[in-house]
Protein backbone atom coordinates (compact mmCIF):
# COMPACT_ATOMS: atom_id res chain seq x y z
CA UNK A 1 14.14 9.18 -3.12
CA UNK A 2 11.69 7.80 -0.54
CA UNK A 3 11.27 8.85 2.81
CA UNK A 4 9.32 7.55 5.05
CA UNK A 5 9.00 9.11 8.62
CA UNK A 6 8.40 6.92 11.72
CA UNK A 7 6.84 7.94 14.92
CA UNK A 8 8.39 6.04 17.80
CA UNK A 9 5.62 3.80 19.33
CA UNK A 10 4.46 4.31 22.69
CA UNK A 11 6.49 5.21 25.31
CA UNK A 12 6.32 5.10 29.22
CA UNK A 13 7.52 7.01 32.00
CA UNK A 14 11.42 7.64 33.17
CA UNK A 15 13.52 10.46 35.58
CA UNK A 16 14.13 11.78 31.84
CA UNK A 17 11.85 12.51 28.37
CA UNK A 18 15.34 11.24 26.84
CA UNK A 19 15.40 7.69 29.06
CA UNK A 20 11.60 6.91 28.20
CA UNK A 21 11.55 3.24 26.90
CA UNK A 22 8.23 1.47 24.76
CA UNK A 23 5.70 0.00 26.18
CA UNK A 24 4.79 -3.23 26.19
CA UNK A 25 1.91 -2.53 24.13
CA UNK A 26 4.18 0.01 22.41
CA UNK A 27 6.42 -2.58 21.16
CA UNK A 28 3.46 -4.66 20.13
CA UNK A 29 1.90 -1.98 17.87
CA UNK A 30 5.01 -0.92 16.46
CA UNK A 31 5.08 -4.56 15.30
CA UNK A 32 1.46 -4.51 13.82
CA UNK A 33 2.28 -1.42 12.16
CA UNK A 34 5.50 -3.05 10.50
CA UNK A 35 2.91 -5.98 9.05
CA UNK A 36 0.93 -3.44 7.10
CA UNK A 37 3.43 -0.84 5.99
CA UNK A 38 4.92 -4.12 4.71
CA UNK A 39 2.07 -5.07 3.38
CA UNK A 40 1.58 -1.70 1.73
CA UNK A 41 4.78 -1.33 0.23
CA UNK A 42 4.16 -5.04 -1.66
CA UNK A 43 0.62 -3.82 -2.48
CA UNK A 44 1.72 -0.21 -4.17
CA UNK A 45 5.59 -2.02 -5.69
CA UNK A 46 7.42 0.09 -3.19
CA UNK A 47 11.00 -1.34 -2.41
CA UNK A 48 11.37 -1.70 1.45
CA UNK A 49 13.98 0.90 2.50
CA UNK A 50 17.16 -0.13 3.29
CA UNK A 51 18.42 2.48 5.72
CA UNK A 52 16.84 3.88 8.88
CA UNK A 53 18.06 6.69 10.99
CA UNK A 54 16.65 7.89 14.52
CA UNK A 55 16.84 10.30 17.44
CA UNK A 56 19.39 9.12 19.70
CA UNK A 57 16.24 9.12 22.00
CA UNK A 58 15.69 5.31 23.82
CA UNK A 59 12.14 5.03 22.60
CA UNK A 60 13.45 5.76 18.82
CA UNK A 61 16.45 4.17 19.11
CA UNK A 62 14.01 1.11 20.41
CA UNK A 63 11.68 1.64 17.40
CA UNK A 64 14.40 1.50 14.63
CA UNK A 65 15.83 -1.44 16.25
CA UNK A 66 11.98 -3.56 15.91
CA UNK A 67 11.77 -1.58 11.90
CA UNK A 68 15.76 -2.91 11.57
CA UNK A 69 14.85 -6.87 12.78
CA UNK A 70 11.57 -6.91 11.04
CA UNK A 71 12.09 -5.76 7.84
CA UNK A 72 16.22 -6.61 7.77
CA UNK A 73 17.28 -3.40 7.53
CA UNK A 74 21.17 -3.38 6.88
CA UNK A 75 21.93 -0.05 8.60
CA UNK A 76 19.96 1.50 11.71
CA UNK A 77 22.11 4.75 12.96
CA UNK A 78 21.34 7.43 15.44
CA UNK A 79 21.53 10.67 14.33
CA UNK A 80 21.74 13.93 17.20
CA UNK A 81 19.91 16.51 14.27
CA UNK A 82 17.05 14.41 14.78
CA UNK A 83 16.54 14.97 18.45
CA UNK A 84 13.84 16.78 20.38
CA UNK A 85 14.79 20.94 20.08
CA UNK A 86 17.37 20.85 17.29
CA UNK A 87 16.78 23.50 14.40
CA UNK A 88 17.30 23.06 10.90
CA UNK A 89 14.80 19.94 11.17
CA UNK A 90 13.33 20.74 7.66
CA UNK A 91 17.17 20.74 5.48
CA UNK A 92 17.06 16.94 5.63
CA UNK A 93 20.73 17.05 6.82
CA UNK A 94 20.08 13.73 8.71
CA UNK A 95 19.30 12.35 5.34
CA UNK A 96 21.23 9.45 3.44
CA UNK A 97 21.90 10.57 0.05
CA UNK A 98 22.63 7.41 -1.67
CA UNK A 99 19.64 5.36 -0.35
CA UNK A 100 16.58 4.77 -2.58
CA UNK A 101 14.17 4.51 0.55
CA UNK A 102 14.74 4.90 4.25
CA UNK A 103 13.04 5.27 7.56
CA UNK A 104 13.29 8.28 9.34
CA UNK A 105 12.02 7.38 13.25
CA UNK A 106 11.66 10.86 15.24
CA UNK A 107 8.95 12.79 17.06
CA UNK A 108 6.18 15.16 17.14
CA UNK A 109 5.62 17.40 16.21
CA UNK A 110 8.72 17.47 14.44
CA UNK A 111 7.83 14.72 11.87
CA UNK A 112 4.69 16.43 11.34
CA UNK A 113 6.59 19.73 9.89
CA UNK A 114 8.89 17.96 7.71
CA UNK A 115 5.31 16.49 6.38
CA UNK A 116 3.63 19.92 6.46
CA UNK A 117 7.36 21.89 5.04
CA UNK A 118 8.53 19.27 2.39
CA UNK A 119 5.20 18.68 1.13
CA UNK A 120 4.00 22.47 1.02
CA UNK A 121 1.05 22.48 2.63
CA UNK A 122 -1.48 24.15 5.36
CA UNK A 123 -3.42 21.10 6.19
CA UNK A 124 -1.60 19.46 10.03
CA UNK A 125 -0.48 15.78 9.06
CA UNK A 126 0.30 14.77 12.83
CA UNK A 127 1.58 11.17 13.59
CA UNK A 128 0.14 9.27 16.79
CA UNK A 129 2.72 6.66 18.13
CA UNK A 130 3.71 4.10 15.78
CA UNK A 131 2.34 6.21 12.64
CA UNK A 132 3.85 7.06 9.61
CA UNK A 133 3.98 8.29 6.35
CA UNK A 134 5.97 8.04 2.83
CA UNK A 135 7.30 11.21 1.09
CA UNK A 136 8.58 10.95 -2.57
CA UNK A 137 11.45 13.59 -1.84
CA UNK A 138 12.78 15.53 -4.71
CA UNK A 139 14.88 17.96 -2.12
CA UNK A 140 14.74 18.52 1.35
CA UNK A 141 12.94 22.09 0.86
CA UNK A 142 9.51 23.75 1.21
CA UNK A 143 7.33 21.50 -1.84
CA UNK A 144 10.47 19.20 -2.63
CA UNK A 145 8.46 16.06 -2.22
CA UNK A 146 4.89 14.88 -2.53
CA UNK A 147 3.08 12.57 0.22
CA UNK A 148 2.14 9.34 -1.19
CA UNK A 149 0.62 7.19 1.87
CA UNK A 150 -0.26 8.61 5.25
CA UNK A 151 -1.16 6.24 8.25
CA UNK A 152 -1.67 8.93 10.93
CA UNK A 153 -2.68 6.44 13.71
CA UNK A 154 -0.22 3.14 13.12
CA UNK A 155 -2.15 -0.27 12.88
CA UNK A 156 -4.38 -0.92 15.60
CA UNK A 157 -4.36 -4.17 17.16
């Protein structure tokens, strides 16, 4: 399977971390970024995914919902395993397992050590807002899958 994991886009400020909405410009490069991970996936004859789960987070929620429009998604669900401070981040347990390829949209540096775990190595793959990478996942375990693109920073505008 295919896994790609999402970093929500840029967020503002709210009472809570868990109320935070995107930002304008946020939203914007969160868009861009869609164009050329679309773009990629054409380029390398990668099927779009077809699922996408999230943090029940606003700003992630708000993410998947711009990934669900602009690539017509036909499932976008919030998951609670993938919020800020749960354990067990690395089993995969918010994972689909009859999808070919689907979106995971989360956080840091959480994303960054199911990168780091799943894909056995030392070196820190950290996502900026609106970054992401694609994981061919064999398993959900310590060297069960194998990075095949990385876009640390999103698409710039």
């Amino acid at each position: 399977m295919l896994v790609t994991l999402w970093r929500h886009g840029e967020a503002g400020y709210a009472a809570s971390d868990a109320e935070r909405s995107l930002t304008a410009r946020g939203e914007a490069h969160i868009k861009s970024s869609v164009a050329a991970y679309h773009s990629w996936c054409c380029n390398a004859n990668v099927r779009l995914p077809t699922y996408c789960v999230h943090s029940p987070l606003v700003r992630t929620a708000q993410t998947a919902n711009i990934l669900g429009a602009d690539l017509s998604l036909p499932q976008v669900v919030a998951d609670d395993r993938l919020a800020p401070g749960e354990h067990n981040y690395t089993q995969g347990l918010f994972l689909a397992d009859d999808v070919d390829h689907q979106f995971v949209v989360g956080h840091q540096p959480y994303l960054s050590e199911l990168i780091n775990v799943w894909c056995d190595t030392a070196h820190h793959h950290g996502l900026s807002p609106s970054g992401f990478a694609v994981i061919r996942l064999l398993m959900p375990a310590r060297g069960g899958g194998e990075l095949i693109h990385y876009m640390p920073e999103g698409f710039s505008l």
